[in-house]
Protein backbone atom coordinates (compact mmCIF):
# COMPACT_ATOMS: atom_id res chain seq x y z
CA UNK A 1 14.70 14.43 1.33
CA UNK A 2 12.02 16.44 -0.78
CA UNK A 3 13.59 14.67 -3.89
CA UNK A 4 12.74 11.45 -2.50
CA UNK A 5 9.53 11.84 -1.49
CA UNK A 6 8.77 12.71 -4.75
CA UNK A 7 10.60 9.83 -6.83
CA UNK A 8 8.73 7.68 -4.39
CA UNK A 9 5.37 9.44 -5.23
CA UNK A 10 5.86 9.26 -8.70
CA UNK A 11 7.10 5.65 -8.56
CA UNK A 12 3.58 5.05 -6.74
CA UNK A 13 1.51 6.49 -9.57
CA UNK A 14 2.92 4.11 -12.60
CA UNK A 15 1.82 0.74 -13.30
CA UNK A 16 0.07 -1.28 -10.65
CA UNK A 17 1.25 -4.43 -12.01
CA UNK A 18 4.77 -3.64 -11.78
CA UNK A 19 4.11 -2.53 -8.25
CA UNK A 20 2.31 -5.94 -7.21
CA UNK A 21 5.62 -7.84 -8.97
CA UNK A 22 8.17 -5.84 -6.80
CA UNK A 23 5.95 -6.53 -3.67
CA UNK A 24 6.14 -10.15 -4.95
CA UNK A 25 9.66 -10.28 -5.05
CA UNK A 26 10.47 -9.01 -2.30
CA UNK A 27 8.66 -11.21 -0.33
CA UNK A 28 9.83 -14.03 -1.94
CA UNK A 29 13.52 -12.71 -1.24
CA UNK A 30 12.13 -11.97 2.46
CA UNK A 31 11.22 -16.05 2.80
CA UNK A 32 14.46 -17.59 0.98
CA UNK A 33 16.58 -15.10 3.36
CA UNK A 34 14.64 -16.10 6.51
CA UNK A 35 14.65 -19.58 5.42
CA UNK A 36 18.60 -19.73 5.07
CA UNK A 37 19.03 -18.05 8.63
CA UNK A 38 16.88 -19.94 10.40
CA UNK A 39 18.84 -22.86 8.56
CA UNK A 40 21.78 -21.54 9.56
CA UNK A 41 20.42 -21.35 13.31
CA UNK A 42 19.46 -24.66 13.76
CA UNK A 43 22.61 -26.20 12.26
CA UNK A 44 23.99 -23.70 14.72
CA UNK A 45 22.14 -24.76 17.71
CA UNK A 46 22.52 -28.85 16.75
CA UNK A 47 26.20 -28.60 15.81
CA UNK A 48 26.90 -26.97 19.42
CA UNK A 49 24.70 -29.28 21.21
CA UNK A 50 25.58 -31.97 19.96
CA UNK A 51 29.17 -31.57 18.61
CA UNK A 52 30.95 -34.41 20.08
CA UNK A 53 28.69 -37.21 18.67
CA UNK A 54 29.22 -35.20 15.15
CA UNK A 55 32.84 -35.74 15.65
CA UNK A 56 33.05 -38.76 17.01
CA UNK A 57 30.83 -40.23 14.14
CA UNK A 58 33.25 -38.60 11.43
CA UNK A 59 36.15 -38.94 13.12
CA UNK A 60 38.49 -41.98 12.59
CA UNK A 61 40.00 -44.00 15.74
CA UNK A 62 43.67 -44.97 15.62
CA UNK A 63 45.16 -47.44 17.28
């Protein structure tokens, strides 16, 4: 744990520009992932809802 605490310190103390890129991507990652699960959610949510008029407009009727 000590170990850590001091790779994170010294990680801390280097170049503030590389620090304000990783902070930068990360965020960025943080947005596209939230973006794709609430996505996900709301195709979620509609394709449950409203299933049957999904299928029924995809489906083909036989005689």
């Amino acid at each position: 744990m000590l170990s850590l605490l001091k790779k994170i310190r010294t990680m801390l103390k280097g170049d503030c520009s590389r620090q304000g890129q990783i902070i930068a991507e990360y965020a960025i990652m943080l947005a596209m992932c939230s973006f794709v699960a609430i996505s996900l959610l709301l195709l979620m949510f509609y394709f449950s809802e409203y299933g049957w008029r999904v299928i029924n407009l995809v489906s083909i009727d036989y005689p």
